[in-house]
C-alpha atoms as a PDB file:
ATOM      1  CA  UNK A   1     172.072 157.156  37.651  1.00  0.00           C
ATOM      2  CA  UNK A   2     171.412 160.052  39.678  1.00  0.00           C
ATOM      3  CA  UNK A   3     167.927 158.743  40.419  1.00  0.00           C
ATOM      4  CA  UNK A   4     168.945 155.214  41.350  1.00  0.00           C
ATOM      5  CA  UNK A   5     171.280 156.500  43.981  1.00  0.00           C
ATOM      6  CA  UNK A   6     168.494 160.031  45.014  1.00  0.00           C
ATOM      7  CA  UNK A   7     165.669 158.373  45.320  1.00  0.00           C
ATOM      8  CA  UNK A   8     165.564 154.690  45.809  1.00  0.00           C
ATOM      9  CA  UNK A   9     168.626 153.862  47.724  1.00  0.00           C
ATOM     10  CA  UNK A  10     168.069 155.889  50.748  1.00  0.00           C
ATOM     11  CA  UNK A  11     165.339 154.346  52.431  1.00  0.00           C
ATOM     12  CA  UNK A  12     167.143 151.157  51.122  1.00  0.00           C
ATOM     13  CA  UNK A  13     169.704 152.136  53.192  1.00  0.00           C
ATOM     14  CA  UNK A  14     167.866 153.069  56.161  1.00  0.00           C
ATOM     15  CA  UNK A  15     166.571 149.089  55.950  1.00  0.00           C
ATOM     16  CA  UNK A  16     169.838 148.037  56.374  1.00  0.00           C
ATOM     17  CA  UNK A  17     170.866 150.605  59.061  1.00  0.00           C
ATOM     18  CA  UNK A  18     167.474 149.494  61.219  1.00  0.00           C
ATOM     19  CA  UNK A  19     168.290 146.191  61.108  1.00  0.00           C
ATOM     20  CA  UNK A  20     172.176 146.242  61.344  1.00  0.00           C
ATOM     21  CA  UNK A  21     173.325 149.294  63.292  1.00  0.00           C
ATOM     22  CA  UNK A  22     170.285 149.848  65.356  1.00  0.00           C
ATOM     23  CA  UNK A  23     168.216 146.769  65.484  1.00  0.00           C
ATOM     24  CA  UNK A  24     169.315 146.028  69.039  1.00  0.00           C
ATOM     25  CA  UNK A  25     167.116 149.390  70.375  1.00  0.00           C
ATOM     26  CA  UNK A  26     164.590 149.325  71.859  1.00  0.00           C
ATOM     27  CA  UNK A  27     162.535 151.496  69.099  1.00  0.00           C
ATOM     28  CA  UNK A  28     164.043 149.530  66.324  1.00  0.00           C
ATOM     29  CA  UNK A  29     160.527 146.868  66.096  1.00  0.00           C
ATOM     30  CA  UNK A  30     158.552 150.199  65.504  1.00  0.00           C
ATOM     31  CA  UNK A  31     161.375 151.405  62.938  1.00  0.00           C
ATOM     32  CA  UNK A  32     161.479 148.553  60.590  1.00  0.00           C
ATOM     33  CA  UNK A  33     157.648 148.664  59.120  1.00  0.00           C
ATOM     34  CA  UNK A  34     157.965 152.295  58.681  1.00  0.00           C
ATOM     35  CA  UNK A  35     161.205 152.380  56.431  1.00  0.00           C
ATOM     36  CA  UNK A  36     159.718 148.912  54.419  1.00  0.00           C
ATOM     37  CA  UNK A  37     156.633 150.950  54.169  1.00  0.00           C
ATOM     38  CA  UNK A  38     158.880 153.854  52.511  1.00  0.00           C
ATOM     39  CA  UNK A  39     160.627 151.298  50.114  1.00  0.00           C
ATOM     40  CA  UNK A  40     157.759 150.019  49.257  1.00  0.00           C
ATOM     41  CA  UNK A  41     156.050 152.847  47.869  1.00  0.00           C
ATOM     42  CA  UNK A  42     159.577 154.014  46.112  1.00  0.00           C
ATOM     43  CA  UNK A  43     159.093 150.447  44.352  1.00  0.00           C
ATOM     44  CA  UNK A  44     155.446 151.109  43.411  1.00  0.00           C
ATOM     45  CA  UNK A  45     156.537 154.495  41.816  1.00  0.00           C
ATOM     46  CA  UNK A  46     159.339 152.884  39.835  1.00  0.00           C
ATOM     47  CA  UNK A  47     157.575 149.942  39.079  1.00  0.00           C
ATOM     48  CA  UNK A  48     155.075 151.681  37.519  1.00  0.00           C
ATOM     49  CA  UNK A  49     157.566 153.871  35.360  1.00  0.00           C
ATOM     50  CA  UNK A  50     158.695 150.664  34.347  1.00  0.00           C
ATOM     51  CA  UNK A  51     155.765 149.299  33.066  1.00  0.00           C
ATOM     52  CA  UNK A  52     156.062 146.591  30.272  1.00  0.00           C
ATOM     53  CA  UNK A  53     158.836 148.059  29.214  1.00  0.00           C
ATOM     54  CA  UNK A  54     162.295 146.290  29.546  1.00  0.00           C
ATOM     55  CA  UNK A  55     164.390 149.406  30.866  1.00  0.00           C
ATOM     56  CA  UNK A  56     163.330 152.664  32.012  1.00  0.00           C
ATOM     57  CA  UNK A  57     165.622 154.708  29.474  1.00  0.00           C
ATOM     58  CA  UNK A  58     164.347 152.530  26.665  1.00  0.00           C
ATOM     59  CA  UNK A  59     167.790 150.872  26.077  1.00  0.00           C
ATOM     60  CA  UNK A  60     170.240 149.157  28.732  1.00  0.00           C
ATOM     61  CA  UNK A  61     172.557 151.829  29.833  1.00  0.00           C
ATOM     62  CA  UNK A  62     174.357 153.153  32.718  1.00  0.00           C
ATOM     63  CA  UNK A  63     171.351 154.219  34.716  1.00  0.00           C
ATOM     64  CA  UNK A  64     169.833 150.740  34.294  1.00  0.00           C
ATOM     65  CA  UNK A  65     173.234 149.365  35.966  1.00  0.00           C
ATOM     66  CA  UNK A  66     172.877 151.525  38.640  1.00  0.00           C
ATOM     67  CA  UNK A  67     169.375 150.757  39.616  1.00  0.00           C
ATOM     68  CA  UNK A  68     169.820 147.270  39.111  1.00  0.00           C
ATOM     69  CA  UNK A  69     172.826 147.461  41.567  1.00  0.00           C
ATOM     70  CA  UNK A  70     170.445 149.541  44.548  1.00  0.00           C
ATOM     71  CA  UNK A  71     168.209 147.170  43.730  1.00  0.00           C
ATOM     72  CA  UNK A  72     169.586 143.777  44.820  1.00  0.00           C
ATOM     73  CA  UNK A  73     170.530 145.138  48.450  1.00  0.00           C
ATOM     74  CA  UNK A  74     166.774 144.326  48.645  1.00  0.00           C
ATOM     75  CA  UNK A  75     167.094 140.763  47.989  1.00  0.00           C
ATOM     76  CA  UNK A  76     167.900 139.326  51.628  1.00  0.00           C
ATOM     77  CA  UNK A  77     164.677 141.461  53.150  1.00  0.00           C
ATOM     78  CA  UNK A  78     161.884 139.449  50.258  1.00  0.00           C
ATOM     79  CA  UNK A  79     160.659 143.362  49.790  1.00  0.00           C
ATOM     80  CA  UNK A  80     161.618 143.386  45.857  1.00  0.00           C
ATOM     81  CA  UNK A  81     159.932 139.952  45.644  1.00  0.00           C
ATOM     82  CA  UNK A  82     156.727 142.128  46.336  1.00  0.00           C
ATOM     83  CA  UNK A  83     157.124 143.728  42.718  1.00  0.00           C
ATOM     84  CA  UNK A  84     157.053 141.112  40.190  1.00  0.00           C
ATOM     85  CA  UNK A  85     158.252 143.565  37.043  1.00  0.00           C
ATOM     86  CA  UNK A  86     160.988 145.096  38.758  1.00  0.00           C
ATOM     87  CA  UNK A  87     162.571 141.603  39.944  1.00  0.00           C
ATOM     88  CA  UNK A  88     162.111 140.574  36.149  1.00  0.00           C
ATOM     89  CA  UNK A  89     164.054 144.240  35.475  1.00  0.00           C
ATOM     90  CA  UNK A  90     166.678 143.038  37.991  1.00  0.00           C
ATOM     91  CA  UNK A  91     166.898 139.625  36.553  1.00  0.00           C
ATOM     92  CA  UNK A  92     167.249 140.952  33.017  1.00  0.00           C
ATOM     93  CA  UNK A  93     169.961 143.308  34.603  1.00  0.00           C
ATOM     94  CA  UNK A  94     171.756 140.702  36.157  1.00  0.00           C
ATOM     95  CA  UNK A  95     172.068 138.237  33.209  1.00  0.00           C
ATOM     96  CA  UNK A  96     173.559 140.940  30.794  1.00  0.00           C
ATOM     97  CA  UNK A  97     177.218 140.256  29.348  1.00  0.00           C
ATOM     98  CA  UNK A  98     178.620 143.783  30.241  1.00  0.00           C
ATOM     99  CA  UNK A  99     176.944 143.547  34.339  1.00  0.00           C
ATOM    100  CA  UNK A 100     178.552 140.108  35.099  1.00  0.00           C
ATOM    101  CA  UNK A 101     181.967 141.590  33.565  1.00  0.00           C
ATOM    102  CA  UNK A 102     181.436 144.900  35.872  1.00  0.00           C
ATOM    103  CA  UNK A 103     180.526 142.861  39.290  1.00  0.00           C
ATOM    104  CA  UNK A 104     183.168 140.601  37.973  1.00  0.00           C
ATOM    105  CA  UNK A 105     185.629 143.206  37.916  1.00  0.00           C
ATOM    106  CA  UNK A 106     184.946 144.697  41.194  1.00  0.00           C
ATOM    107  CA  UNK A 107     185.033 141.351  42.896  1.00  0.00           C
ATOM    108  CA  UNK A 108     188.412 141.218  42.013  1.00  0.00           C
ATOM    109  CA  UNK A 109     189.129 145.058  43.322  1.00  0.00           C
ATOM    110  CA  UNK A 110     187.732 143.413  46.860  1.00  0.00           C
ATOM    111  CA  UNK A 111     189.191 140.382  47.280  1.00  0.00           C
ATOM    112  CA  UNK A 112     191.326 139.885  50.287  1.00  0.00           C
ATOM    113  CA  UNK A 113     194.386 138.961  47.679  1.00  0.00           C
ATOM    114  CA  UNK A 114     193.999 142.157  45.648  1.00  0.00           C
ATOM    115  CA  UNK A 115     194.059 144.420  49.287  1.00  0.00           C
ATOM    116  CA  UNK A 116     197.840 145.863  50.470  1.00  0.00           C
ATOM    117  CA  UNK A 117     196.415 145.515  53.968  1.00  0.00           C
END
């Protein structure tokens, strides 16, 4: 979990921070290909940890969960399309029983209903 959250989603989060909070500067068209460059090679480095295999801890577990959740914030930029296993890994994630019941679950924490705004 720790490594999901270390290691891959900070330059994930830098994406979205160039192209959301600063994308209006003037530097921000420099910015961009540098922090997809750094995601990028994060990917290659996990992608090949993952290999063939289905999960990197050998089972589904918690630290699966967690990557799988870092992971889709790259959906919108096309970036995770460029890694063919670890879309399959976040596919695989994504169809499991116990992740629809978690995302289900904290879609009802968030929704506007559930709020005491």
């Amino acid at each position: 979990m720790f490594a999901a959250l270390d290691t891959v989603e900070p330059p994930i989060l830098d994406l979205i921070v160039a192209k959301f909070e600063e994308g209006d500067k003037p530097w921000a068209r420099e910015r961009l290909p540098l922090v997809a460059d750094r995601i990028r090679r994060r990917l290659g480095q996990l992608s090949a940890r993952l290999g063939d295999a289905d999960w990197l801890e050998g089972a589904f577990g918690a630290g699966n969960l967690m990557r799988v959740s870092v992971l889709l914030r790259l959906r919108p930029s096309g970036i995770l399309d460029e890694f063919p296993g670890l879309s399959a890994y976040v596919a695989r994630g994504e169809a499991r029983p116990a992740y629809r019941r978690a995302f289900a679950a904290q879609r009802a924490v968030n929704a506007p209903e559930a709020r005491d705004d």
